[in-house]
Protein backbone atom coordinates (compact mmCIF):
# COMPACT_ATOMS: atom_id res chain seq x y z
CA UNK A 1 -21.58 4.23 18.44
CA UNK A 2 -19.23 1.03 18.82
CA UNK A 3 -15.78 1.36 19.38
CA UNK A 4 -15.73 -0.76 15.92
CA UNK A 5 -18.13 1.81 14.14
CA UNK A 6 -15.56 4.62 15.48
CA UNK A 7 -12.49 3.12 14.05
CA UNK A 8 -13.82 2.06 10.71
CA UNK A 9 -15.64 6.08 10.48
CA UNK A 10 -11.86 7.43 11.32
CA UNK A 11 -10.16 4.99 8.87
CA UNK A 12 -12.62 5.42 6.28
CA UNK A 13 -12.01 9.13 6.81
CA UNK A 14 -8.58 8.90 6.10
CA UNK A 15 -8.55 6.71 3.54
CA UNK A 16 -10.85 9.49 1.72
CA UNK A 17 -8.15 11.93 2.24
CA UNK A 18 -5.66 10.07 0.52
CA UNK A 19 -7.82 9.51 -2.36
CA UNK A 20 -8.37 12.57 -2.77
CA UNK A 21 -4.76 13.86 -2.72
CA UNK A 22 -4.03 11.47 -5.19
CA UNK A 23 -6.85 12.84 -7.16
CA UNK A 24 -4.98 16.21 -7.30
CA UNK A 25 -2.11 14.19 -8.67
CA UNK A 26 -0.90 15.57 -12.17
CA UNK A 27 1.36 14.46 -14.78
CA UNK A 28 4.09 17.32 -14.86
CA UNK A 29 7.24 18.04 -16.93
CA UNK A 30 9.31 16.69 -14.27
CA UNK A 31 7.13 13.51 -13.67
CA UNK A 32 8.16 10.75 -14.32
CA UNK A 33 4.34 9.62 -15.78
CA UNK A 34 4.83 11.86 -18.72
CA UNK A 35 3.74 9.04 -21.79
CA UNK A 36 6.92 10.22 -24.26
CA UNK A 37 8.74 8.40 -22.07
CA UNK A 38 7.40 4.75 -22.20
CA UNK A 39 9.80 3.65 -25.39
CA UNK A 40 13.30 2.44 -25.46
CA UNK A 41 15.45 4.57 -28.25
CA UNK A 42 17.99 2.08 -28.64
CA UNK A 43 16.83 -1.00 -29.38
CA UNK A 44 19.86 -3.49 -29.98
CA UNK A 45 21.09 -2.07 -26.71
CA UNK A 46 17.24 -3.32 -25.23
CA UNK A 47 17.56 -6.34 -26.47
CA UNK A 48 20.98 -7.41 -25.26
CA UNK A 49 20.64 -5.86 -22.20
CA UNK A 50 16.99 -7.66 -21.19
CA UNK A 51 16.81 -10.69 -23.70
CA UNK A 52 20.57 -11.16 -23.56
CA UNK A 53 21.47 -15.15 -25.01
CA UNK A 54 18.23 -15.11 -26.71
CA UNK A 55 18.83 -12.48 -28.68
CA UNK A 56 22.03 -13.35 -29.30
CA UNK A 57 21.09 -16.88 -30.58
CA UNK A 58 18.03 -16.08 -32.76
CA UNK A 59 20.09 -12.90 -34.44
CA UNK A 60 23.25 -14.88 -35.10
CA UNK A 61 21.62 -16.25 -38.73
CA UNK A 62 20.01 -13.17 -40.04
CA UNK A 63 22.92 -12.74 -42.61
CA UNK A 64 22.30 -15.87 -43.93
CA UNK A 65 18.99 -15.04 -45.57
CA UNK A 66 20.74 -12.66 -48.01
């Protein structure tokens, strides 16, 4: 076998390793993968904090609609 052959075998195997590890990989209480938390709870808060001005400028009218 080529030196070549012989590397790519010992990466391949160890590549397979850490696919399977991550195979074995499961969404616990204490992950933080569980899907409950992919939601913001607040979301004025959300939007000032990420949207900032732009939130700020399309909200500033709302009143006037009523």
């Amino acid at each position: 076998m080529s030196l070549f052959a012989a590397e790519l075998k010992k990466e391949h195997a160890k590549f397979m390793a850490k696919q399977k590890r991550q195979a074995k990989a499961r969404r616990t209480e204490n992950s933080p993968l569980r899907n409950e938390d992919f939601y913001y709870t607040d979301a004025p808060k959300y939007a000032e904090t990420y949207y900032g001005e732009t939130y700020r400028a399309t909200t500033r009218f709302d009143n006037d609609w009523d």
